[in-house]
C-alpha atoms as a PDB file:
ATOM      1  CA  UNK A   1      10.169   9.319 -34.207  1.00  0.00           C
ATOM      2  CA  UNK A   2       7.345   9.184 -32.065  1.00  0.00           C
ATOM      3  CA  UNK A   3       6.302   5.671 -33.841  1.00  0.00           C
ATOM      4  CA  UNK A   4       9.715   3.794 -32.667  1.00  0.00           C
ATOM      5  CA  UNK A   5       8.435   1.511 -30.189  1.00  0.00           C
ATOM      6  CA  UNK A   6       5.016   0.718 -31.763  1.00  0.00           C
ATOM      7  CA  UNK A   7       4.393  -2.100 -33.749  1.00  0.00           C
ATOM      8  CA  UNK A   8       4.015   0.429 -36.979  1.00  0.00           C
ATOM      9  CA  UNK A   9       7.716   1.600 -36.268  1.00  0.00           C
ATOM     10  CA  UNK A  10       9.070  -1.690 -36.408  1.00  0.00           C
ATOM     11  CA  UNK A  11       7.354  -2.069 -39.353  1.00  0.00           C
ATOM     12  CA  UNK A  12       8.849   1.173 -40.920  1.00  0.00           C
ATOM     13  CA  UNK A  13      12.295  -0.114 -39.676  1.00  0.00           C
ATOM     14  CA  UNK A  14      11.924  -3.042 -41.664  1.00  0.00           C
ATOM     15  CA  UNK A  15      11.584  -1.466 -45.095  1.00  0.00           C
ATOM     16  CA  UNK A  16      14.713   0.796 -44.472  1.00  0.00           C
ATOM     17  CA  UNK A  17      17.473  -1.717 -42.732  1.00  0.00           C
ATOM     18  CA  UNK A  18      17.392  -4.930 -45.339  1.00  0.00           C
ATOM     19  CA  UNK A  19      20.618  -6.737 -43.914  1.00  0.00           C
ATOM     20  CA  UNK A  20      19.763 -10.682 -42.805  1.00  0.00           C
ATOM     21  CA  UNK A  21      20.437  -9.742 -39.485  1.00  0.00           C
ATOM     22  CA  UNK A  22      17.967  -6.557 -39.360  1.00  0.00           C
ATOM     23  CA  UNK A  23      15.178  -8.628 -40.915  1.00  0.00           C
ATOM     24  CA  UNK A  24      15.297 -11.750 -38.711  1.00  0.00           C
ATOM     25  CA  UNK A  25      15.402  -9.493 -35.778  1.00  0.00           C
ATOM     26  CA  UNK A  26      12.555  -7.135 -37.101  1.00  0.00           C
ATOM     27  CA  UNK A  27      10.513 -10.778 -37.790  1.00  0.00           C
ATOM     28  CA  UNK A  28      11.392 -11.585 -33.820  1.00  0.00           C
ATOM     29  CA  UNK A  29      10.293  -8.026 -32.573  1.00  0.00           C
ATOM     30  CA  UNK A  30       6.924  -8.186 -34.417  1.00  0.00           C
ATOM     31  CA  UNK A  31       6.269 -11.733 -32.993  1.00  0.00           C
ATOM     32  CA  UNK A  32       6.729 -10.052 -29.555  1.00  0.00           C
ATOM     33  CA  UNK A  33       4.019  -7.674 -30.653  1.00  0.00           C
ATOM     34  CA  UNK A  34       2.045  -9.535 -32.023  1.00  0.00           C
ATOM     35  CA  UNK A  35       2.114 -12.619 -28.582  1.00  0.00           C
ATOM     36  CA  UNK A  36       1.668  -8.915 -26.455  1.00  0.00           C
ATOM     37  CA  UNK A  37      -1.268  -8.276 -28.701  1.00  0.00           C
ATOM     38  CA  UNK A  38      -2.702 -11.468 -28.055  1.00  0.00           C
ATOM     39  CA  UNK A  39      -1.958 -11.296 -24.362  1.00  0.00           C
ATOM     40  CA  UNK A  40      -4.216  -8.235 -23.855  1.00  0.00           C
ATOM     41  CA  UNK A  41      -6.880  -9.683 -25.811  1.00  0.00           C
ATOM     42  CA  UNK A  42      -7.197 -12.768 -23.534  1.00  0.00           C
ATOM     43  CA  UNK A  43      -6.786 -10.700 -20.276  1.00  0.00           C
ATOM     44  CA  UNK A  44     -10.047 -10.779 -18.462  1.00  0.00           C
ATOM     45  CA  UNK A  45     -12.629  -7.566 -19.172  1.00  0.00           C
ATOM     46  CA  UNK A  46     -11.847  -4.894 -16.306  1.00  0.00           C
ATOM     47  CA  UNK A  47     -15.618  -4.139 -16.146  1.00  0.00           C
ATOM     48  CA  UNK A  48     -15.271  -8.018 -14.752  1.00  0.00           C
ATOM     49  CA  UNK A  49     -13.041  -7.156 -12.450  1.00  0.00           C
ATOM     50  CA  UNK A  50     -14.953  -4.383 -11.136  1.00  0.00           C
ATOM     51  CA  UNK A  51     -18.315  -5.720 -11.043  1.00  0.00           C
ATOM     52  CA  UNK A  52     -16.405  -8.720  -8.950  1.00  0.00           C
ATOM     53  CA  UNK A  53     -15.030  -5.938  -6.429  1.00  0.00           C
ATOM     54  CA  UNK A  54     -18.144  -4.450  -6.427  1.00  0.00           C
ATOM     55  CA  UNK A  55     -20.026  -7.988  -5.155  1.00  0.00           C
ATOM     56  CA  UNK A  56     -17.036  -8.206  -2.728  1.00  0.00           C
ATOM     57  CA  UNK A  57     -17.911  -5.164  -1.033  1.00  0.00           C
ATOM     58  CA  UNK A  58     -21.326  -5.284  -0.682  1.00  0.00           C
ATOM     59  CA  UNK A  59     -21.052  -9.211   0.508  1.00  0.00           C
ATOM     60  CA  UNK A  60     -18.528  -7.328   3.083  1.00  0.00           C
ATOM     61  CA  UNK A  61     -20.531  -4.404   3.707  1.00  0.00           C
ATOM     62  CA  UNK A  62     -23.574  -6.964   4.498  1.00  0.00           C
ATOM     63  CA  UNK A  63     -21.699  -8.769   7.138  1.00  0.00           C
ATOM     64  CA  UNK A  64     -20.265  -5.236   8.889  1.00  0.00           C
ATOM     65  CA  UNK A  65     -24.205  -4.253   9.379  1.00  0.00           C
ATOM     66  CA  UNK A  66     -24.606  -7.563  10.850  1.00  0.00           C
ATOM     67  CA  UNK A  67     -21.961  -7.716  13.313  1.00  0.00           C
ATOM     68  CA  UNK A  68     -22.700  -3.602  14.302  1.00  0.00           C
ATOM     69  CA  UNK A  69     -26.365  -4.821  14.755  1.00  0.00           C
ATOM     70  CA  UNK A  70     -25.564  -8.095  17.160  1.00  0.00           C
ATOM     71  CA  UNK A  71     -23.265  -5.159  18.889  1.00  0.00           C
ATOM     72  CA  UNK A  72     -25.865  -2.896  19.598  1.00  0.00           C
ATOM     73  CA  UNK A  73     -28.215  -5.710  21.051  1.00  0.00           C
ATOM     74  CA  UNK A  74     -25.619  -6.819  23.149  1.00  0.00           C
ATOM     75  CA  UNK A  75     -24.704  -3.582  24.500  1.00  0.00           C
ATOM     76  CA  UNK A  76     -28.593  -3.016  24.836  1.00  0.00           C
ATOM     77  CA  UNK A  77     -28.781  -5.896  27.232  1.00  0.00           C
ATOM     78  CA  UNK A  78     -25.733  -5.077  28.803  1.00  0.00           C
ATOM     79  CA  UNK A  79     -27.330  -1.828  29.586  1.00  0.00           C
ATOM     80  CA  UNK A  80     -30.518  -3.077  31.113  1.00  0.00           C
ATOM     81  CA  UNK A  81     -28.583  -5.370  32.861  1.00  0.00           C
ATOM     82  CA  UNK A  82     -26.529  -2.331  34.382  1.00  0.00           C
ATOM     83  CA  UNK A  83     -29.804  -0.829  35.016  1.00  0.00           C
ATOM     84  CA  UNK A  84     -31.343  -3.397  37.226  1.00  0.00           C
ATOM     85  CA  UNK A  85     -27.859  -3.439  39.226  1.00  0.00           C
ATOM     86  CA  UNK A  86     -27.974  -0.275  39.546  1.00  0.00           C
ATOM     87  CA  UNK A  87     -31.548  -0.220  40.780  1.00  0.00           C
ATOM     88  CA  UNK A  88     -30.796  -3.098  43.441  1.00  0.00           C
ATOM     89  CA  UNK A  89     -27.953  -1.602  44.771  1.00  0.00           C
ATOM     90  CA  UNK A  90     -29.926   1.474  45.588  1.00  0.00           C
ATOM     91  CA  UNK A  91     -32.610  -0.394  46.986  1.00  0.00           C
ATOM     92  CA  UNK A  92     -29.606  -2.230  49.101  1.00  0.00           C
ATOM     93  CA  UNK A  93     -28.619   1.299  50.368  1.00  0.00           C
ATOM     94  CA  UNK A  94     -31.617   2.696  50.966  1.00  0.00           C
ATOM     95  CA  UNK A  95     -32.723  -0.254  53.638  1.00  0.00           C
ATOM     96  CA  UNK A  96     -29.534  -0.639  55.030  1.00  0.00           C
ATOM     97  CA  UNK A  97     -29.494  -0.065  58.640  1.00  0.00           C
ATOM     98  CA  UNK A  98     -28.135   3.197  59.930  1.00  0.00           C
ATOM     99  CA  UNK A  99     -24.892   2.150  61.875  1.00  0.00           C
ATOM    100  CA  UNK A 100     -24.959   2.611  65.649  1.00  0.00           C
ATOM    101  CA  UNK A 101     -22.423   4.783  66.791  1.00  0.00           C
ATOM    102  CA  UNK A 102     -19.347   3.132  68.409  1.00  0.00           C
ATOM    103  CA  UNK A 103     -16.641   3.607  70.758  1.00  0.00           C
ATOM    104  CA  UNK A 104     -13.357   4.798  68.947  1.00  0.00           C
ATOM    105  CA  UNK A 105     -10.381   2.062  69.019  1.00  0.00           C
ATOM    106  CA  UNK A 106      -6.874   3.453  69.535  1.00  0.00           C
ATOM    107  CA  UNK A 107      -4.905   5.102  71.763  1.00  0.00           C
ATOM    108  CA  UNK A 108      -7.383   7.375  73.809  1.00  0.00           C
ATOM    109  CA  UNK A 109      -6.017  10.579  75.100  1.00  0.00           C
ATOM    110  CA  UNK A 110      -6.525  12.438  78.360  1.00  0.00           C
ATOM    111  CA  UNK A 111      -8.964  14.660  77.490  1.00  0.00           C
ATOM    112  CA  UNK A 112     -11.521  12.112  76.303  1.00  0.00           C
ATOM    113  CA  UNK A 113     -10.669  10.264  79.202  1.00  0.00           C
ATOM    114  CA  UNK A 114     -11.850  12.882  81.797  1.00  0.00           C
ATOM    115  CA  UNK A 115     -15.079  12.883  79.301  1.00  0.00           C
ATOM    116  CA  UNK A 116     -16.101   9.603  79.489  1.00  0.00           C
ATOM    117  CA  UNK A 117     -14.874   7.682  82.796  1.00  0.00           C
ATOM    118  CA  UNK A 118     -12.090   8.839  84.998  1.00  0.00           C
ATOM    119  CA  UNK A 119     -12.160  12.604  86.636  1.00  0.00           C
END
């Protein structure tokens, strides 16, 4: 039994059924093998396939370290350019001139009044 769907059991089938019918589909069956056969034989190698896959990735893995690279020497001038605004807005701060004080604005209330003019 375990030869019923191979090639080799149609082949046993044949010698047992001998009706027209039996033989002209037996004839048809091994034809299918035999164009399957033929099929696989013309499919491409997988080793092809691999070795294709295998150029693929290293074309793709090529143009990742690329683009990471021209991404770390942007964010490496980014940086230094943060750097040098950070370093001239602390020089900014650092001349800046203290504020003088000032006179509050808003409603004033009788205390500070009796402070600073009327007694």
């Amino acid at each position: 039994m375990p030869y019923a769907f191979t090639e080799l059991g149609v082949a046993m089938l044949s010698s047992v059924l001998r009706s027209p019918l039996a033989i002209q589909m037996n004839i048809g069956i091994m034809r299918a093998f035999v164009e399957l056969r033929h099929m696989a034989a013309t499919l491409p190698a997988p080793n092809a396939d691999v070795a294709q896959l295998r150029r693929d990735f290293e074309e793709l893995k090529l143009d990742i370290e690329e683009i990471l690279a021209d991404q770390n020497e942007i964010n490496e001038d980014t940086r230094m350019q943060l750097e040098l605004i950070n370093q001239s807005l602390a020089a900014l701060q650092s001349s800046a001139p203290s504020p003088k004080p000032r006179r509050r604005i808003g409603f004033i209330q009788e205390e500070e009044e009796g402070e600073g003019g009327k007694q």
